[in-house]
N, C-alpha and C. Protein backbone atom coordinates (compact mmCIF):
# COMPACT_ATOMS: atom_id res chain seq x y z
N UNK A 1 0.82 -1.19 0.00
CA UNK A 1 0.00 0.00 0.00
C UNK A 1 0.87 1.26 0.00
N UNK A 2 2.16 1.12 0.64
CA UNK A 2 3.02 2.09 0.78
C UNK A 2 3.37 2.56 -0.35
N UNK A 3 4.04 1.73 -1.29
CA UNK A 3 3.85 1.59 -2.60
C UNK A 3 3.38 2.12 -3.31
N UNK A 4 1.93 1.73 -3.43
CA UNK A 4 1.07 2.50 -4.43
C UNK A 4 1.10 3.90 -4.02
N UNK A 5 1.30 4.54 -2.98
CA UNK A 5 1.26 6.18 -2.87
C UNK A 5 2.23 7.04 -3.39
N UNK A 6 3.45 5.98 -2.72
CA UNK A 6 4.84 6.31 -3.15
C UNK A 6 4.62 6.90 -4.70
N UNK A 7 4.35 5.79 -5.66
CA UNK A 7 4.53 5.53 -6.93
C UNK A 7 3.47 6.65 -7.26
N UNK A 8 1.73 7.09 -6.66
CA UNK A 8 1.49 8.28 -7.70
C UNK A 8 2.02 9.22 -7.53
N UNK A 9 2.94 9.96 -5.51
CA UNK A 9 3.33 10.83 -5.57
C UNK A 9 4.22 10.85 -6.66
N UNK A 10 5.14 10.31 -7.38
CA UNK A 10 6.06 10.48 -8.21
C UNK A 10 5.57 11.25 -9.22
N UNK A 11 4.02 10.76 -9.96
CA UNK A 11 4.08 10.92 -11.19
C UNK A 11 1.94 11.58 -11.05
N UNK A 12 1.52 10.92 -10.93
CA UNK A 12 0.17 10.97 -11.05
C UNK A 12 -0.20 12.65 -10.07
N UNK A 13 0.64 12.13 -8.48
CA UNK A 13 0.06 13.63 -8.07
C UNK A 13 0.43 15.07 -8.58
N UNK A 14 1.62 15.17 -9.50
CA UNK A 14 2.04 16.06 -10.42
C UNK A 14 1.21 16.45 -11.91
N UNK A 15 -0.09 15.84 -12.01
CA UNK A 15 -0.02 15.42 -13.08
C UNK A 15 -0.59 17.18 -13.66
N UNK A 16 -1.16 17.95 -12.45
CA UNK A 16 -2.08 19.41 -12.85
C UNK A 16 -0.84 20.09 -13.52
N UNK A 17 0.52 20.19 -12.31
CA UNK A 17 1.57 21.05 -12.84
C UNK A 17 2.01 20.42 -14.36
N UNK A 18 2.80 19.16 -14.30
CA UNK A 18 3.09 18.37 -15.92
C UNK A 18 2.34 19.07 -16.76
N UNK A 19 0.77 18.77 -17.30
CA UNK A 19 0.04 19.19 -18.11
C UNK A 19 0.13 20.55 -18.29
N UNK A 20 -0.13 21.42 -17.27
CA UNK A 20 0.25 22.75 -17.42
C UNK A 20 1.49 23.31 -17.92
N UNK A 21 2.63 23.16 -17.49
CA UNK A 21 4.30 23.61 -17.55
C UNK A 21 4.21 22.82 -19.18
N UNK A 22 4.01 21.50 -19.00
CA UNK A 22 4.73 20.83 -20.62
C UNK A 22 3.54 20.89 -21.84
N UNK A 23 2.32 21.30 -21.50
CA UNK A 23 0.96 21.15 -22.51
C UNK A 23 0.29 22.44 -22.48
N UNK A 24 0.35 22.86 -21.95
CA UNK A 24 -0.57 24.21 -21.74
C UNK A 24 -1.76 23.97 -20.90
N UNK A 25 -1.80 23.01 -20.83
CA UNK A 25 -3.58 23.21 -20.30
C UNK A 25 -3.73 24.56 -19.11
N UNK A 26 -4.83 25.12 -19.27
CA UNK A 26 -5.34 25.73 -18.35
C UNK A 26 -6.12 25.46 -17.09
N UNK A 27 -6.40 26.48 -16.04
CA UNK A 27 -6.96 26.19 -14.81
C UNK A 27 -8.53 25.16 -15.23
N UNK A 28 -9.19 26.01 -16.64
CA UNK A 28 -9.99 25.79 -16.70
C UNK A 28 -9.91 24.34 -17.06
N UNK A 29 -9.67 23.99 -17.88
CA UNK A 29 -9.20 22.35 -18.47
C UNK A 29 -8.82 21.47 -17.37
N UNK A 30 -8.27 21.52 -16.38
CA UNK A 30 -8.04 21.12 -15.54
C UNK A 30 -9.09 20.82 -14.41
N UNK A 31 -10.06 22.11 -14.52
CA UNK A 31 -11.43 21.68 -13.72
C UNK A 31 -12.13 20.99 -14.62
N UNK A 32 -12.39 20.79 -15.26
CA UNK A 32 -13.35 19.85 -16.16
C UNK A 32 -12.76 18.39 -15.83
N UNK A 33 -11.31 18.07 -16.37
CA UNK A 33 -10.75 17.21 -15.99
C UNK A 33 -11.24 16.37 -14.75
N UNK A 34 -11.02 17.38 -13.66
CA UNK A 34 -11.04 16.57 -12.18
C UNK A 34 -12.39 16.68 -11.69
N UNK A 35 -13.22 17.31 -12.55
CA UNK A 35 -14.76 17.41 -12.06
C UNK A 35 -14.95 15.67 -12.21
N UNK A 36 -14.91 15.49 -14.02
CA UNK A 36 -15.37 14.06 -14.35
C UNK A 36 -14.45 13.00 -13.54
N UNK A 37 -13.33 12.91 -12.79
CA UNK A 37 -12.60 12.12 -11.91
C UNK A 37 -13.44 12.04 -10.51
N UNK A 38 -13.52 13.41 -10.34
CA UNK A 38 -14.65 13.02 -8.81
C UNK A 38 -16.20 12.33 -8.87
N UNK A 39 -16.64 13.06 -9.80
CA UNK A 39 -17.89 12.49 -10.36
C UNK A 39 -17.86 10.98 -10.32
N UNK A 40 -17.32 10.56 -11.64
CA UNK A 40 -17.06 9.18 -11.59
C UNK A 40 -16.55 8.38 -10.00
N UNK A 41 -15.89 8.81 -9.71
CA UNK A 41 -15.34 8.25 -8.47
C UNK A 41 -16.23 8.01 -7.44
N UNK A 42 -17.31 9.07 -7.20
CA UNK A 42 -18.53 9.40 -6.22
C UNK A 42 -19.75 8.23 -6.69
N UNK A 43 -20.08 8.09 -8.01
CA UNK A 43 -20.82 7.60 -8.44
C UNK A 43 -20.47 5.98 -8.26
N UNK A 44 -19.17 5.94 -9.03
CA UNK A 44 -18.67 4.22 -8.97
C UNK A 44 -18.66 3.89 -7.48
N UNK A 45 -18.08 4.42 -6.29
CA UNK A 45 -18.13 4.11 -4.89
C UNK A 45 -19.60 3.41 -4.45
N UNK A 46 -20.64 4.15 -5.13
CA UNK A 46 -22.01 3.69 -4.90
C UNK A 46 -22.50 2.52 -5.13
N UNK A 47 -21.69 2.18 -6.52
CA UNK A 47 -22.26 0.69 -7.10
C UNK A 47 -21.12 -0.20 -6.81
N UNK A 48 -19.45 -0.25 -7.19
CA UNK A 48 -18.72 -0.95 -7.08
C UNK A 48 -18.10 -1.05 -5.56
N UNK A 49 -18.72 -0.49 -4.11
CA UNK A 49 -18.39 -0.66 -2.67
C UNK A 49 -19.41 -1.42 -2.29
N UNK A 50 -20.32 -1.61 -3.07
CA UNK A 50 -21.24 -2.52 -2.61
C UNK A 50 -20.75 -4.00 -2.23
N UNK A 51 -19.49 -4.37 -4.02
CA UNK A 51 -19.46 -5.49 -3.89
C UNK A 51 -18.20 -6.17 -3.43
N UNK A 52 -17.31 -5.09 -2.95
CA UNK A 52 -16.20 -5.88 -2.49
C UNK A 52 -16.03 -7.24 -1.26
N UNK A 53 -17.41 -7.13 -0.69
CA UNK A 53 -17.28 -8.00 -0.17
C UNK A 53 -17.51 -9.34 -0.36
N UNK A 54 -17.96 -9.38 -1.19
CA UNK A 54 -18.23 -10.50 -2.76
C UNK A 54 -17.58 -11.18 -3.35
N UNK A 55 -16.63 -9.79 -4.32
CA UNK A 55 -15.85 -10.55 -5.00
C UNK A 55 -13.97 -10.01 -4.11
N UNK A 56 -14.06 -9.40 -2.99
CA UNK A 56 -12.69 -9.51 -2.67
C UNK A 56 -11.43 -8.40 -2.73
N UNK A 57 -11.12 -8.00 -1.67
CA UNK A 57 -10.74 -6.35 -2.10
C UNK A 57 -9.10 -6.97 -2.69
N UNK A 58 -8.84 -8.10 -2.90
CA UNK A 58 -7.32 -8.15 -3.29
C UNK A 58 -7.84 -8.18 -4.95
N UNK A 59 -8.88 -8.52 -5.32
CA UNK A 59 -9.17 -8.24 -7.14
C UNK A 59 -9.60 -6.75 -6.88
N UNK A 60 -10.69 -6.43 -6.13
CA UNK A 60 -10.50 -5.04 -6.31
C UNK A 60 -9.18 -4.05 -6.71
N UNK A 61 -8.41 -4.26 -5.52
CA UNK A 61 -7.24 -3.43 -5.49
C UNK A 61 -6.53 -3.72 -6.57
N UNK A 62 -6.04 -5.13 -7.13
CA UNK A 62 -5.53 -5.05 -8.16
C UNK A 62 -5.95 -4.64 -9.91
N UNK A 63 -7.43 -4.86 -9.42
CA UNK A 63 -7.72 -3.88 -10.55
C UNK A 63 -7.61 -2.63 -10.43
N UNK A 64 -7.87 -2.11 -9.57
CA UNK A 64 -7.82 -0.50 -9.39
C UNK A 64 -6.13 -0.08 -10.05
N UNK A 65 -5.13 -1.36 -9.63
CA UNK A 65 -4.09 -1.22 -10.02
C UNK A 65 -3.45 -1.06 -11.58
N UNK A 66 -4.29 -2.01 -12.27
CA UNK A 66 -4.49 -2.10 -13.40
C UNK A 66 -5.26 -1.22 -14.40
N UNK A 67 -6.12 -0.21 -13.94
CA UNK A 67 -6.52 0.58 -14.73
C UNK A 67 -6.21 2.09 -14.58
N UNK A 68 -5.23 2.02 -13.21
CA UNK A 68 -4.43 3.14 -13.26
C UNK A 68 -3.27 2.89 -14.03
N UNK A 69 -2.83 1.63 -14.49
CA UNK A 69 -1.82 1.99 -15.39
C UNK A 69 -1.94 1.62 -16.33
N UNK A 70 -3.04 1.88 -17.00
CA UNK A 70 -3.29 1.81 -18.43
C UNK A 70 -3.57 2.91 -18.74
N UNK A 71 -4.50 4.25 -17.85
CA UNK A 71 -4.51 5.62 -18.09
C UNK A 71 -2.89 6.26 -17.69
N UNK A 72 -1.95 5.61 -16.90
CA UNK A 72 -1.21 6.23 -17.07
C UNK A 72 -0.14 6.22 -18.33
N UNK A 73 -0.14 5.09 -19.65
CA UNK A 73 0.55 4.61 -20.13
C UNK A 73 -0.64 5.58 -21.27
N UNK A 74 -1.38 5.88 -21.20
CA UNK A 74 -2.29 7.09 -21.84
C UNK A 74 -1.73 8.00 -21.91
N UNK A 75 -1.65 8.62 -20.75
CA UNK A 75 -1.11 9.85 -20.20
C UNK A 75 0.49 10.32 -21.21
N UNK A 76 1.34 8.94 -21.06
CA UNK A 76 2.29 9.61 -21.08
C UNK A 76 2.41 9.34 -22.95
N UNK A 77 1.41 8.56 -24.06
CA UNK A 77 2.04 8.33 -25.05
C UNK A 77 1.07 9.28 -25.23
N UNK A 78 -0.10 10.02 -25.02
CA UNK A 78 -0.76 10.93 -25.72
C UNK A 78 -1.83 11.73 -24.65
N UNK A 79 -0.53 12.24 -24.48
CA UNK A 79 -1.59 13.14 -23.66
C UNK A 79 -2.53 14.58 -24.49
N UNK A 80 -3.52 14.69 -24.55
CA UNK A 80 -4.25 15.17 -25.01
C UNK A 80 -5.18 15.85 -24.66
N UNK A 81 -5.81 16.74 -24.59
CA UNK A 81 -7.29 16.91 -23.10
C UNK A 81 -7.89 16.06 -23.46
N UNK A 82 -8.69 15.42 -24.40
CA UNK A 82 -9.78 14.34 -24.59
C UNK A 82 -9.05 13.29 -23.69
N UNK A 83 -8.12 12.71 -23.94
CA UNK A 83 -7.00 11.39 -23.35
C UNK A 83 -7.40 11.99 -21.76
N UNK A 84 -7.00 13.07 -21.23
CA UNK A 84 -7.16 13.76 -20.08
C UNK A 84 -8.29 13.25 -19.34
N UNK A 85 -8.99 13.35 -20.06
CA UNK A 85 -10.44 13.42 -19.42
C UNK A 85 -10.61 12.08 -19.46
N UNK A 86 -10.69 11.18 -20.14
CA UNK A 86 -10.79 9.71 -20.32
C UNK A 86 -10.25 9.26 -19.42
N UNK A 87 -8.97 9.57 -19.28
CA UNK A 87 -7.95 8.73 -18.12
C UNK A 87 -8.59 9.30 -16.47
N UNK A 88 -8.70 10.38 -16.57
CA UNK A 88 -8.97 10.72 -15.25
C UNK A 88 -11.07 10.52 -15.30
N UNK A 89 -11.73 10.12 -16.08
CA UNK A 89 -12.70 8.84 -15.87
C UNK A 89 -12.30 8.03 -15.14
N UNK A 90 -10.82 6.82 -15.90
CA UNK A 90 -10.68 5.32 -15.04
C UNK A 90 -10.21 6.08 -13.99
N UNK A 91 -9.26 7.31 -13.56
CA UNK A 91 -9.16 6.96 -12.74
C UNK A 91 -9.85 7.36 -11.77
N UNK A 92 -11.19 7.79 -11.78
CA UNK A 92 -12.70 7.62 -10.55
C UNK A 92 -13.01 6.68 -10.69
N UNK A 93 -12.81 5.81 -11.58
CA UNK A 93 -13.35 4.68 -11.56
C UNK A 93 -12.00 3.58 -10.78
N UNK A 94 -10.76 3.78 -11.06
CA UNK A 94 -9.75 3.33 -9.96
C UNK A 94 -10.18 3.69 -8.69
N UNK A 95 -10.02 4.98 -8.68
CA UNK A 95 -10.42 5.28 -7.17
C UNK A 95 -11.66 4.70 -6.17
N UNK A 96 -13.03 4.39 -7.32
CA UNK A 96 -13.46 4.03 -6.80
C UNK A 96 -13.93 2.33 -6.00
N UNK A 97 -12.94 1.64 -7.13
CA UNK A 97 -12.36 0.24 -6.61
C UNK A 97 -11.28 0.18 -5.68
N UNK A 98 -10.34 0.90 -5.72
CA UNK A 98 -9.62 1.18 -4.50
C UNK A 98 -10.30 1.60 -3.61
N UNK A 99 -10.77 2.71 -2.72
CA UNK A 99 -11.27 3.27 -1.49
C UNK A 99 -11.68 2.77 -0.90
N UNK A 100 -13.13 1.90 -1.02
CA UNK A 100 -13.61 0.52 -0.22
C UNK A 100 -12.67 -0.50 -0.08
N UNK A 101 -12.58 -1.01 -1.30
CA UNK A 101 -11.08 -2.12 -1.10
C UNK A 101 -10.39 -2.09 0.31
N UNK A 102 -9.66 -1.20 0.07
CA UNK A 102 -8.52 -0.44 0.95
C UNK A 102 -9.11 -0.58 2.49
N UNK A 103 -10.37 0.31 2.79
CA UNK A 103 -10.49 0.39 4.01
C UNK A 103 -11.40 -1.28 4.36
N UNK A 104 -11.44 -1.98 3.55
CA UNK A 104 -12.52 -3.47 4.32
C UNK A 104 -11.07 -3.87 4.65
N UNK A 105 -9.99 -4.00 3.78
CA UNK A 105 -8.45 -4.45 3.94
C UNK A 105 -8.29 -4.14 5.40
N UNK A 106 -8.34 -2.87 5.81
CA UNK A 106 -7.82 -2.46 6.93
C UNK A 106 -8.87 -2.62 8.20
N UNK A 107 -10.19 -3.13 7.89
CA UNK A 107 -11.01 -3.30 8.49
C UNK A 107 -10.85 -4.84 9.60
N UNK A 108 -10.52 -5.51 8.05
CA UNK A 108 -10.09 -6.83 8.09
C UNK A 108 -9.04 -7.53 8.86
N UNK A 109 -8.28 -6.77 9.09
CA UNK A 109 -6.48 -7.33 9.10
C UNK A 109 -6.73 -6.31 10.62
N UNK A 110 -7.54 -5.79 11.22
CA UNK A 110 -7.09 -5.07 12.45
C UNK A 110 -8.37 -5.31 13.97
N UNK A 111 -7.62 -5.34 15.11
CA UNK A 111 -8.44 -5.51 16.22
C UNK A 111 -9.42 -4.23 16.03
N UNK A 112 -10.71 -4.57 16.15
CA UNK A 112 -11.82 -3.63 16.10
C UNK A 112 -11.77 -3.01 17.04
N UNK A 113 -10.78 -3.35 18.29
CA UNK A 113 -10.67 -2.45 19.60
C UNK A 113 -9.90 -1.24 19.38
N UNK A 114 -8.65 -1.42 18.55
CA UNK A 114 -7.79 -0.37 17.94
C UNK A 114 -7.85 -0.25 16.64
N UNK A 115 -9.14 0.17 16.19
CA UNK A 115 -9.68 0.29 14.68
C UNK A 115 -8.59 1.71 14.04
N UNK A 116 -9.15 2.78 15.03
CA UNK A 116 -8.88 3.71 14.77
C UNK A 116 -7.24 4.35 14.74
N UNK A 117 -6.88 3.66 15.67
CA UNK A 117 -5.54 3.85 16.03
C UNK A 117 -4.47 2.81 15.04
N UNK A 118 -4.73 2.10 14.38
CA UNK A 118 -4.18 0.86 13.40
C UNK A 118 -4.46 1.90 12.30
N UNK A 119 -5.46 2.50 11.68
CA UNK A 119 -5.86 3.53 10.49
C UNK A 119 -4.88 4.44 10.71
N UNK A 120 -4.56 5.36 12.10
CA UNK A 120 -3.74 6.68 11.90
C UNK A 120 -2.51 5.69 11.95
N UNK A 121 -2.05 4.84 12.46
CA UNK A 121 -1.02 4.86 12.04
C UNK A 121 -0.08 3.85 10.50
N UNK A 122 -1.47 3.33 9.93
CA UNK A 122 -1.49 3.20 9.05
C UNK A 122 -0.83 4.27 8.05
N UNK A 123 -1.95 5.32 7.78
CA UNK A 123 -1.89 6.30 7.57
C UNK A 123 -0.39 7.50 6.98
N UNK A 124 -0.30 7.31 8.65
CA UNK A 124 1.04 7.91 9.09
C UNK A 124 2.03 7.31 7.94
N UNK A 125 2.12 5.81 8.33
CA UNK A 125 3.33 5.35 7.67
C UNK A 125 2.72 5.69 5.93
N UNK A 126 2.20 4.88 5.54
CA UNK A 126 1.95 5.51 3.80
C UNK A 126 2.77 7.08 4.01
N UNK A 127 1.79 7.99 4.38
CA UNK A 127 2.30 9.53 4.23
C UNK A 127 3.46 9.86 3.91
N UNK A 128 4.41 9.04 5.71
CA UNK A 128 5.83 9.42 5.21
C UNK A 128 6.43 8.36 4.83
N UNK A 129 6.45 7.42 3.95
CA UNK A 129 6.91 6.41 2.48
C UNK A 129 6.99 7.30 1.51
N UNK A 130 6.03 7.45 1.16
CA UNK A 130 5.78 8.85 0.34
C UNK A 130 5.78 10.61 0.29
N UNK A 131 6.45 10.65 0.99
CA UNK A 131 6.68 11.93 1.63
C UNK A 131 7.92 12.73 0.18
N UNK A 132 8.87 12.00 -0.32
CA UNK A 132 9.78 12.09 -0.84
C UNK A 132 9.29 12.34 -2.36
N UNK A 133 7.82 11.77 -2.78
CA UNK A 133 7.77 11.41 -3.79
C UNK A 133 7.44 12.70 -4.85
N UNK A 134 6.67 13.33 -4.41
CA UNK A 134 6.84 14.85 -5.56
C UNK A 134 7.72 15.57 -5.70
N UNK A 135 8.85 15.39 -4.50
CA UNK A 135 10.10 16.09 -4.80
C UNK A 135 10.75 15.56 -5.85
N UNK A 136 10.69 13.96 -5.67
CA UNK A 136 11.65 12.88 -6.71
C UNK A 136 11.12 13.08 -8.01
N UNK A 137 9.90 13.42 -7.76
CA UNK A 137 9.05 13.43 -9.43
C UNK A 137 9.53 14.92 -10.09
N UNK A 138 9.35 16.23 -8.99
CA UNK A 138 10.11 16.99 -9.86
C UNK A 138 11.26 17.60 -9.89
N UNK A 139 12.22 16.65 -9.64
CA UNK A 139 13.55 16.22 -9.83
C UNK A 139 13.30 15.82 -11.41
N UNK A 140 12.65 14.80 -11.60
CA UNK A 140 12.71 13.82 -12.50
C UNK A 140 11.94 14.58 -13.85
N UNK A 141 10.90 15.21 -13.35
CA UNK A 141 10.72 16.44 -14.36
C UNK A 141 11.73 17.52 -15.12
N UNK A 142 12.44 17.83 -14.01
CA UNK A 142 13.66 18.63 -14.53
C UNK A 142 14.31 18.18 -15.12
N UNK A 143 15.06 17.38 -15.09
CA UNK A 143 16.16 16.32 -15.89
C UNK A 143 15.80 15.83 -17.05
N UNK A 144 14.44 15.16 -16.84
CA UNK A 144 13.63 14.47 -18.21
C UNK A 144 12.79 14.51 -18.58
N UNK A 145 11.96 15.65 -18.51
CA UNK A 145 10.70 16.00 -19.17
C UNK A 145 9.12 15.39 -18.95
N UNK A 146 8.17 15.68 -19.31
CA UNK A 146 6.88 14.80 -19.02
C UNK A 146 6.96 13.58 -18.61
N UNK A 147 7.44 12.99 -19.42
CA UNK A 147 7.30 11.62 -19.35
C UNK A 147 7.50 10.72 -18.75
N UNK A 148 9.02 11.74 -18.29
CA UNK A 148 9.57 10.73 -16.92
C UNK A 148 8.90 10.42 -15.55
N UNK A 149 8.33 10.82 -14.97
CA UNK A 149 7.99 10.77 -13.40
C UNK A 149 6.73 10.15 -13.97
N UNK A 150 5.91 10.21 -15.00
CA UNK A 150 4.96 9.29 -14.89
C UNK A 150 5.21 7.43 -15.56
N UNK A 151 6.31 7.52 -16.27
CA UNK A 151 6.44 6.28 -16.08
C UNK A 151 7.28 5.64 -15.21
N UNK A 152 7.79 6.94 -14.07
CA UNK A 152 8.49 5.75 -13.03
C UNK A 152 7.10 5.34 -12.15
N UNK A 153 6.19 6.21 -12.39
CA UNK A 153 4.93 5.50 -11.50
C UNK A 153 4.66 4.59 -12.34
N UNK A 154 4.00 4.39 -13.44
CA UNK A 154 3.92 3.11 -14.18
C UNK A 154 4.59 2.25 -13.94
N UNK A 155 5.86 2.22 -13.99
CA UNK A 155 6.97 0.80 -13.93
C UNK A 155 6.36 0.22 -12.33
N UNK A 156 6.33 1.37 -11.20
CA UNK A 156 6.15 1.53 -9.99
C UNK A 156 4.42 0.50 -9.88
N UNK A 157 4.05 1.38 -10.21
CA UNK A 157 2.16 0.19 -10.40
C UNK A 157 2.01 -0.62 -10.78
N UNK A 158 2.73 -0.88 -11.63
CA UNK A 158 2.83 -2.57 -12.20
C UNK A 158 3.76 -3.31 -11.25
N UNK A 159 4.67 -3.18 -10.68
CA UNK A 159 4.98 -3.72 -9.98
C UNK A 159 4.46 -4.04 -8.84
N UNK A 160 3.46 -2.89 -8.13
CA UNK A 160 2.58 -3.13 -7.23
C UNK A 160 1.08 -3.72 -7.23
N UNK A 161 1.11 -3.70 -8.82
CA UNK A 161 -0.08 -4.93 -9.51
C UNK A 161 0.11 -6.08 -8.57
N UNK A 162 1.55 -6.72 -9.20
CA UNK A 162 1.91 -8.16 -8.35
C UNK A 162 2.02 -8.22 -7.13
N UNK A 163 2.39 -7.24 -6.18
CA UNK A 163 2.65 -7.65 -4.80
C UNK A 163 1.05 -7.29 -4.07
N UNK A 164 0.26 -6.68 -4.76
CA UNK A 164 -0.85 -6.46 -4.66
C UNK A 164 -1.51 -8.42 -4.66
N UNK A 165 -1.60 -8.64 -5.87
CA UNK A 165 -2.29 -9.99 -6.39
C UNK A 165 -1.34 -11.09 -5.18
N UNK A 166 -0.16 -11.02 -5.47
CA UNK A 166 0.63 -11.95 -4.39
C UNK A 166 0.47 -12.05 -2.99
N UNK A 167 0.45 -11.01 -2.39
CA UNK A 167 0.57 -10.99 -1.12
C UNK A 167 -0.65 -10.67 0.13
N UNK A 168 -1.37 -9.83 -0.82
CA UNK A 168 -2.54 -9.42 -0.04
C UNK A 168 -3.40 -11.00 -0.24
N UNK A 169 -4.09 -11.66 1.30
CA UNK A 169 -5.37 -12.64 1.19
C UNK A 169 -6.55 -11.91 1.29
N UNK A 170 -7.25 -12.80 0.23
CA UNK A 170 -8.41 -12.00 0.23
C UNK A 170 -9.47 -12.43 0.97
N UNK A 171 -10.83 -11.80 0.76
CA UNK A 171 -11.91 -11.88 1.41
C UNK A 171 -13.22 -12.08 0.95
N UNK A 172 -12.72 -12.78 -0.39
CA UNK A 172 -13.81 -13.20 -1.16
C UNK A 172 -15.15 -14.26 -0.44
N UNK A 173 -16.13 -14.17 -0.49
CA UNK A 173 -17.42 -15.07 0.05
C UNK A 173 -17.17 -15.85 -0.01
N UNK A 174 -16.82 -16.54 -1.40
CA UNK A 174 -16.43 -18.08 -1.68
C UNK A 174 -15.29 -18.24 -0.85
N UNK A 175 -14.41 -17.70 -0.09
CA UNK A 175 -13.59 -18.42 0.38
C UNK A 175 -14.29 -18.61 2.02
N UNK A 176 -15.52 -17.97 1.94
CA UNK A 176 -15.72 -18.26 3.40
C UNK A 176 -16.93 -19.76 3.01
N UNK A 177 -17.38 -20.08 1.71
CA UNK A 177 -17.69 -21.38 1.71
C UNK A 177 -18.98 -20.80 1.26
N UNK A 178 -19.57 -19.71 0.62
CA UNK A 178 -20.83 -19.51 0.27
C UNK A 178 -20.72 -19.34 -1.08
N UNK A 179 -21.96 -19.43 -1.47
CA UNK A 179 -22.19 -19.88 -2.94
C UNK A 179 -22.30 -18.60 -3.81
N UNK A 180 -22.29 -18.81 -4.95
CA UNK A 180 -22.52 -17.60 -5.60
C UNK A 180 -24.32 -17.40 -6.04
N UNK A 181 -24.65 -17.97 -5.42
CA UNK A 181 -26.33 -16.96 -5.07
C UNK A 181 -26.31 -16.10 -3.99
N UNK A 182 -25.43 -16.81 -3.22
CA UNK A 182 -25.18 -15.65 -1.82
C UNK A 182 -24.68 -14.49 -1.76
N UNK A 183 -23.70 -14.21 -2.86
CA UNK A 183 -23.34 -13.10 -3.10
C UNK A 183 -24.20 -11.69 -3.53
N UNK A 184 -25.39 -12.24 -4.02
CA UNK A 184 -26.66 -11.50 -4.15
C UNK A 184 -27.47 -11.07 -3.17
């Protein structure tokens, strides 16, 4: 999980300045952009948090993983405003397979007595893992242009595809022995 933050600070949380400094986009382009990212994101949370407990926040998460780096592999061969807007679609629609995911994960894996206190310091640690990472990204901007800091997050997400799919157990129904009518 550390990981995955690490890897968008690099590249993804830069992405307003990138577009701006190397594309032009404007303030305005940029709100349109992140309108349809929240939107989507707000909306998908509604239908796709329903079912993680179903089908399993380790496919969740790794999809969420997977369709952030296919908009990011967007991003960096054509970035475009239309591409813009598309990518930052999946990624409300990432976000919104991640967010539930994430917190049943942490729901899951922690004493309900120290719910809260397992979250902040959850939390905590992600934060500072990633603490380094927009500096490194625009480092990596300077030196090498657009492209770079978003495909060290790419290389970075795909790699956390697998340790995602590998390592995290999931919490799929069927593994608790119920059928798939039950999942309904």
């Amino acid at each position: 999980m550390s990981l995955d933050l690490f890897a968008f600070s690099v590249g993804w949380r830069l992405i307003n300045g990138l577009l701006t400094q190397a594309h032009n986009f404007t303030p305005s382009m940029l709100g349109i952009i992140y309108a349809f990212q929240t939107g989507t994101m707000a909306l998908g949370q509604i239908v796709l948090g329903r079912r993680v407990d179903a089908y399993g926040y380790r496919k969740y998460l790794t999809f969420s993983q997977i369709i952030s780096s296919i908009l990011l592999a967007a991003m960096i061969i054509n970035p475009t405003y239309l591409v813009a807007i598309i990518s930052n679609i999946l990624m409300g629609i990432g976000a919104a397979l991640w967010g539930p995911a994430e917190q049943a994960w942490v729901a899951k894996n922690v004493d309900p007595t120290e719910r809260a206190k397992s979250i902040g310091g959850y939390s905590t640690f992600r934060g500072l893992v990633a603490l380094p990472g927009p500096f490194l990204g625009g480092l990596i901007y300077d030196k090498y242009g657009y492209q770079a800091p978003l495909i060290v997050n790419l290389i970075l997400a795909i790699i956390d595809t697998f340790l995602l799919w590998f390592l995290i157990k999931d919490n799929a129904r069927e593994e608790a022995g119920l059928s798939d009518t039950d999942r309904f």
